[in-house]
Protein backbone atom coordinates (compact mmCIF):
# COMPACT_ATOMS: atom_id res chain seq x y z
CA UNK A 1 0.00 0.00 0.00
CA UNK A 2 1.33 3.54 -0.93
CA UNK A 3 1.62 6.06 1.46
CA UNK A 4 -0.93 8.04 -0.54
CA UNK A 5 -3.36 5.12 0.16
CA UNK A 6 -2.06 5.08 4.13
CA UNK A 7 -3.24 8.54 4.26
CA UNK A 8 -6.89 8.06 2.94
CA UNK A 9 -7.56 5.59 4.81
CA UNK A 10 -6.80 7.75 8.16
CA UNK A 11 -9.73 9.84 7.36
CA UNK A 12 -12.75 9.91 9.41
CA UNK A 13 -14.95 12.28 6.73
CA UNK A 14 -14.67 14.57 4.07
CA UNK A 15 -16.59 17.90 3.94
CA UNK A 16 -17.24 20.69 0.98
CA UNK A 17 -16.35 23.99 2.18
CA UNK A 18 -19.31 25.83 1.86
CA UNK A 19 -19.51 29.27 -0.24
CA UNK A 20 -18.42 31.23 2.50
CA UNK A 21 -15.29 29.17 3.45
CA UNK A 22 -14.29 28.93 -0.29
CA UNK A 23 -13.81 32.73 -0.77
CA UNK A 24 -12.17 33.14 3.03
CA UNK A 25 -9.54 29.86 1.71
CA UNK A 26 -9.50 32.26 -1.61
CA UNK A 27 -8.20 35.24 0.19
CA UNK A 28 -6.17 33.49 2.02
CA UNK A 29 -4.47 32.08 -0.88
CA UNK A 30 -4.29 35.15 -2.94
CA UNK A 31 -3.42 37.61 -0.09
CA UNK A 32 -0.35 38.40 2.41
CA UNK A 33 -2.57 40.17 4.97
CA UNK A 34 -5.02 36.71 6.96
CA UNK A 35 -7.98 38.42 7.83
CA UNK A 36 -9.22 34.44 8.74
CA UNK A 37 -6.45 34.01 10.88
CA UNK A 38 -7.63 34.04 14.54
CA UNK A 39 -6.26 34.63 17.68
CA UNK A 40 -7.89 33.61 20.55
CA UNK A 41 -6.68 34.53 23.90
CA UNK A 42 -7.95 35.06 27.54
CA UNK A 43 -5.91 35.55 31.07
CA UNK A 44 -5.64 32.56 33.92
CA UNK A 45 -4.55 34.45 36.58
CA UNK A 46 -3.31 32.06 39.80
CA UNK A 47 -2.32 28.65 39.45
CA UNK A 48 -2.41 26.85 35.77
CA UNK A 49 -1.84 22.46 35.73
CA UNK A 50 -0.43 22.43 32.39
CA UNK A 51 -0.73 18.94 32.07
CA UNK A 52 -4.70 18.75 33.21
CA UNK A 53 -5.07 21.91 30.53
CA UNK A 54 -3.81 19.93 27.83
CA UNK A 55 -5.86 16.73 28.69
CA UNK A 56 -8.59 19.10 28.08
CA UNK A 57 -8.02 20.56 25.16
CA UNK A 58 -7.34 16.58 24.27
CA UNK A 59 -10.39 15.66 25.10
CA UNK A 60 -11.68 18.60 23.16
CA UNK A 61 -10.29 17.90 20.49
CA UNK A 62 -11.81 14.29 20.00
CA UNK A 63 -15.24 15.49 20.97
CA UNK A 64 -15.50 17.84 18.17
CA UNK A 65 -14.50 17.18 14.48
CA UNK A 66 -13.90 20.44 13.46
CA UNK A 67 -10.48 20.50 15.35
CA UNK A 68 -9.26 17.78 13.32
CA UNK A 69 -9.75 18.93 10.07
CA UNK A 70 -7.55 20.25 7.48
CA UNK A 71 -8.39 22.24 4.17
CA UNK A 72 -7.16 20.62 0.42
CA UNK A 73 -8.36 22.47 -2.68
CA UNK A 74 -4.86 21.43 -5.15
CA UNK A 75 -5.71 19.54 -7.86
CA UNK A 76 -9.76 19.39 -6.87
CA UNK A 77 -12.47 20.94 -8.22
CA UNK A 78 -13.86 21.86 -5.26
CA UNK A 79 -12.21 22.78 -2.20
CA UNK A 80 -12.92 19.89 0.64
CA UNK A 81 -12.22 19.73 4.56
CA UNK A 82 -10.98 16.09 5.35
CA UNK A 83 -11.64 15.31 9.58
CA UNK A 84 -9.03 12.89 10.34
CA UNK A 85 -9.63 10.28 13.55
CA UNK A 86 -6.46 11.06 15.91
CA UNK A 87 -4.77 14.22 16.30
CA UNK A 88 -2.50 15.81 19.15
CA UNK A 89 -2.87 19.50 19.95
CA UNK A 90 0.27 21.62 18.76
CA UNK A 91 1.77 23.21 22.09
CA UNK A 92 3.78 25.95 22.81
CA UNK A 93 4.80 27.03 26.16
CA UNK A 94 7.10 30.48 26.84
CA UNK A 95 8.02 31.67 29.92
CA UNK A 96 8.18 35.23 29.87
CA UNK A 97 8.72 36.14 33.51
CA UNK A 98 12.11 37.36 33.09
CA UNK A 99 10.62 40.54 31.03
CA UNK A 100 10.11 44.31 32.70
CA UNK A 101 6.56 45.27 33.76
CA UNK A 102 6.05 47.35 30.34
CA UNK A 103 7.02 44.52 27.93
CA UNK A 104 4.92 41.85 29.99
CA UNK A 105 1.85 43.66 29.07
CA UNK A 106 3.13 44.07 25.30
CA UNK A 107 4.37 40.42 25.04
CA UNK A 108 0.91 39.45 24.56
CA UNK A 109 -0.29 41.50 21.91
CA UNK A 110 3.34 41.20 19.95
CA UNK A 111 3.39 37.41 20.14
CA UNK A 112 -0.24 37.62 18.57
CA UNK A 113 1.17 39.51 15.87
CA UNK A 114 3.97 37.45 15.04
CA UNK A 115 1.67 34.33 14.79
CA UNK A 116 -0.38 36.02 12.44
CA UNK A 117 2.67 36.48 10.54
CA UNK A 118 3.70 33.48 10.06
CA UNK A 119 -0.31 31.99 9.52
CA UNK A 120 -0.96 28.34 9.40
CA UNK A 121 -0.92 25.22 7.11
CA UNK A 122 -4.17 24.53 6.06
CA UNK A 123 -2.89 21.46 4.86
CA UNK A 124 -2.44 19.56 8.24
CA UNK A 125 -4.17 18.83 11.05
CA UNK A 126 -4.94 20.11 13.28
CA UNK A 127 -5.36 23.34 12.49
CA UNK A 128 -4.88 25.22 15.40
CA UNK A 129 -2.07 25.65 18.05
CA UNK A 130 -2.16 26.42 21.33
CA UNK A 131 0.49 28.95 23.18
CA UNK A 132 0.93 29.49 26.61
CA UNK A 133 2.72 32.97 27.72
CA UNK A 134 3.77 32.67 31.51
CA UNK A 135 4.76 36.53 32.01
CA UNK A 136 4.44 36.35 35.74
CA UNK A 137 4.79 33.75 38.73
CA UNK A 138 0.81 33.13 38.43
CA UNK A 139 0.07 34.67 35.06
CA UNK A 140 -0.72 32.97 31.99
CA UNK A 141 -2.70 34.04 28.47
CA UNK A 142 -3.44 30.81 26.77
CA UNK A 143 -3.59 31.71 23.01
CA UNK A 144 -5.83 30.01 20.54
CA UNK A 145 -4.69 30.15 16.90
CA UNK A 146 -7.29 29.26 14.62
CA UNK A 147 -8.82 29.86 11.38
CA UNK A 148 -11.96 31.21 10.35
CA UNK A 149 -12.92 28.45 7.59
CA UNK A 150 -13.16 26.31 10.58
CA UNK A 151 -14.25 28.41 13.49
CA UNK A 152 -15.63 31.37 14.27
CA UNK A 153 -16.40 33.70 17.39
CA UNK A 154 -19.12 31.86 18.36
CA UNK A 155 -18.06 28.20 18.01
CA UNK A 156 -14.50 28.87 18.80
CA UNK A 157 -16.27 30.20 22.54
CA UNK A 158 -18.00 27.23 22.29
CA UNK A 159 -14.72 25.23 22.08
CA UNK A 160 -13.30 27.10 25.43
CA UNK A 161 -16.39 26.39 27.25
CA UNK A 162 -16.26 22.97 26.61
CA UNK A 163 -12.19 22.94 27.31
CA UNK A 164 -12.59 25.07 30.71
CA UNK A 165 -15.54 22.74 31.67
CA UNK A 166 -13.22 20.12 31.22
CA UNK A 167 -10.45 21.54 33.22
CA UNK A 168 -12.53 22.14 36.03
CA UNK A 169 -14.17 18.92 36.44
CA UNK A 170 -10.39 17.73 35.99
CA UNK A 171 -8.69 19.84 38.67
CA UNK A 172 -11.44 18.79 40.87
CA UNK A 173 -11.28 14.73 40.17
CA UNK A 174 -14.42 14.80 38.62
CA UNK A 175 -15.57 12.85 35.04
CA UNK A 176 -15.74 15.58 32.92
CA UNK A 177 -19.52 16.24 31.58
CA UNK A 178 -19.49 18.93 29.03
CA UNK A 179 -23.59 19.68 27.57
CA UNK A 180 -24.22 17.79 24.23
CA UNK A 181 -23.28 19.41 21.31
CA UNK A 182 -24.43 18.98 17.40
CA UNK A 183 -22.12 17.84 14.88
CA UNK A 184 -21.01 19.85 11.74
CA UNK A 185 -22.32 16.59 9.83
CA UNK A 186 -25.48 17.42 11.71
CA UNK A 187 -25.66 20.96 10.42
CA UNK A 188 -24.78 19.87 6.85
CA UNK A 189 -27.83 17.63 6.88
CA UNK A 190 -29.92 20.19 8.04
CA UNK A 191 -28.93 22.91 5.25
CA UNK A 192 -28.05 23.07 2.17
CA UNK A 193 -24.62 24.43 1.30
């Protein structure tokens, strides 16, 4: 079996992108400025388990599809999203205690900036990373980068719900329980794209 072959059978299902997602992949093909690149980010001030905050966003990540999809459109005639069974969040951790008061409160923002920069492969799964900026003792801004073909601003707070549910019901030795939530296979059925 090629490896071609290896790879098709790894996926779970395969999605259209619907018109919407077609001309956001379009501009970000075309363009050098992402407007569909996201960066999510909120504060955890006090203590932050690391390892119970990435068994959530584990967990996360095989409860909902969308995090393990990537975005083909070479050599297709339509552009598809393939969801793919297993993936492992991509994790970054920085420490940037060691900074002066004035560029702790900038590290944030510039770090958002230089992500943006450098965008993300659509190409591979998942698509979305996860940074962690320590800038003091018990200080930390998680940030989300996403993209807009998959997510948006009200699934993607969905998404940190669901992981902060999770981390809760973790830190305090409890099954986590998040609410039921539909499936973008669900929404396809129910409209047309």
């Amino acid at each position: 079996m090629n490896a071609r072959a290896a790879d098709k059978q790894k996926v779970e299902a395969n999605y259209p992108l619907n018109t919407i997602h077609e001309g956001i992949l379009l501009y970000h093909v075309m363009t050098e400025d992402d407007q569909g690149f996201l960066n999510i980010q909120c504060v955890i001030e006090g203590g932050l388990d690391l390892n119970l905050l990435k068994q959530s966003w584990e967990h996360v990540l095989q409860r909902h599809a969308v995090l393990r999809t990537s975005v083909h459109w070479e050599d297709l005639k339509k552009p598809v999203q393939l969801v793919r069974p297993q993936r492992t969040v991509n994790w970054i951790v920085k420490n940037r205690t060691n900074l002066n008061e004035t560029a702790c409160l900038e590290a944030p923002n510039a770090y958002k900036k230089d992500l943006k920069t450098k965008g993300l492969n659509f190409k591979k799964s998942p698509l979305t990373n996860i940074h962690i900026l320590q800038t003091e003792k018990e200080s930390f801004y998680p940030v989300w980068s996403c993209h807009h073909p998959l997510l948006d601003g009200w699934s993607s707070s969905i998404i940190l719900k669901d992981v902060f549910s999770i981390y809760d019901a973790l830190i305090q030795k409890k099954e986590p329980s998040p609410p039921k939530r539909p499936s973008y296979k669900s929404y396809l059925t129910s409209y047309a794209l």
